[in-house]
Protein backbone atom coordinates (compact mmCIF):
# COMPACT_ATOMS: atom_id res chain seq x y z
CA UNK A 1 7.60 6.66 4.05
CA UNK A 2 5.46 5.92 1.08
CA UNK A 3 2.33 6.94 -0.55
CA UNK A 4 0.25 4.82 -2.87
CA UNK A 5 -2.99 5.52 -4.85
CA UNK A 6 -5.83 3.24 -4.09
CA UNK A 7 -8.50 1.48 -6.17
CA UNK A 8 -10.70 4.58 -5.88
CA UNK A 9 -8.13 6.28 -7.41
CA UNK A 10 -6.73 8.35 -4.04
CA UNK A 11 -3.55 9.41 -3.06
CA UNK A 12 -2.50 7.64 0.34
CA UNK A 13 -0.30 8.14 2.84
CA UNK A 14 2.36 7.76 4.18
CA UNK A 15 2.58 4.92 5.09
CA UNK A 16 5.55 2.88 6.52
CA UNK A 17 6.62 -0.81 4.32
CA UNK A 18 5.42 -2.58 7.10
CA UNK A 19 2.35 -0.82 6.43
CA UNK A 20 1.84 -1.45 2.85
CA UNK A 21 3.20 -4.71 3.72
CA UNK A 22 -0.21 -4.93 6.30
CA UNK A 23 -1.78 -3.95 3.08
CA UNK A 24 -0.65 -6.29 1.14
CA UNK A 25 -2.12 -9.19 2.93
CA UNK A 26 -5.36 -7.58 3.63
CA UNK A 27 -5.71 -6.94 0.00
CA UNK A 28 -5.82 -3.05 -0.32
CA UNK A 29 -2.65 -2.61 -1.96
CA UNK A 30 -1.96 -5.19 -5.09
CA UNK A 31 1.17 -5.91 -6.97
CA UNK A 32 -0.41 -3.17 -9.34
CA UNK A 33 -0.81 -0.04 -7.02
CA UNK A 34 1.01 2.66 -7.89
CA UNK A 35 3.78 3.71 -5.25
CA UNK A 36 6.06 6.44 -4.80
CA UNK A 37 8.28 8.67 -2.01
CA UNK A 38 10.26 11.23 -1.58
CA UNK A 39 13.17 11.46 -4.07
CA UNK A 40 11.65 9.18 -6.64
CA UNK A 41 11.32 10.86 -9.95
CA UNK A 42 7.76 9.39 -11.22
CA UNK A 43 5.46 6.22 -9.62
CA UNK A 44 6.12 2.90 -9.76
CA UNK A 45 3.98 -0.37 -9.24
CA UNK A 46 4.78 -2.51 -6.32
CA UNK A 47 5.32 -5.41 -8.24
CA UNK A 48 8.74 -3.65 -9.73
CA UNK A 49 9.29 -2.58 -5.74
CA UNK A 50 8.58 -5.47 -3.86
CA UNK A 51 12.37 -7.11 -3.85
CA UNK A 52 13.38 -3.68 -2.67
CA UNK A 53 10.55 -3.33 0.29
CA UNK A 54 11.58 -6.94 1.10
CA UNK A 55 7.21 -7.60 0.13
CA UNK A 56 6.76 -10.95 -1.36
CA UNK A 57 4.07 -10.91 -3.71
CA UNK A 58 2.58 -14.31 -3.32
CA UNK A 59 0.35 -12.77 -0.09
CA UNK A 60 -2.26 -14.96 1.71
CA UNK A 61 -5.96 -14.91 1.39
CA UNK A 62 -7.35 -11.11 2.38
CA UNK A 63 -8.37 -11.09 6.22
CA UNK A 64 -11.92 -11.50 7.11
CA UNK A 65 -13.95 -8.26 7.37
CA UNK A 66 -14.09 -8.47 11.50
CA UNK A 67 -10.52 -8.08 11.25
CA UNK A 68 -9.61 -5.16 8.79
CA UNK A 69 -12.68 -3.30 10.98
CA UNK A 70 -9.91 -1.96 13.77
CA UNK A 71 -8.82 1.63 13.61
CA UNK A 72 -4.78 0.49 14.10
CA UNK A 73 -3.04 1.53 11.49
CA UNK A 74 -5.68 3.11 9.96
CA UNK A 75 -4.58 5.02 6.75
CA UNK A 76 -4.24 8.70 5.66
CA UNK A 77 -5.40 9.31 2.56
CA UNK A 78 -6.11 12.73 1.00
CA UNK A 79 -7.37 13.70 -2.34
CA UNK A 80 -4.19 14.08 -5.61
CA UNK A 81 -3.58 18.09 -6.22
């Protein structure tokens, strides 16, 4: 499981790769956000995870607004100690 910080600047998660992988494509999580789990000593961008999380960065056009309006796979976010 991962956690990423969004573009207000919140701790997320966790979240699952094919979550941030969801992300990805929708456009809330960029080749610049910030991720990190368990084990890892510090943050890293995706862009320096993606081979790893099997993400490939060239992601289509974000998802019209009807669609990123469902509740599944909603994310947990929660304010950085």
């Amino acid at each position: 499981m991962w956690f990423y910080v969004d573009k207000d600047r919140q701790q997320c998660g966790p979240v699952s790769v094919d979550e941030l992988k969801r992300l990805f494509g929708t456009g809330a999580v960029t080749k610049r956000t910030h991720l990190w789990q368990e084990g890892r000593a510090e943050w890293s961008r995706l862009e320096e995870l993606a081979p790893q999380l099997g993400i490939n960065l060239v992601a289509p056009p974000p998802t019209p607004a009807s669609a990123r309006s469902s509740s599944a796979g909603a994310r947990v976010c929660s304010r950085p100690a």
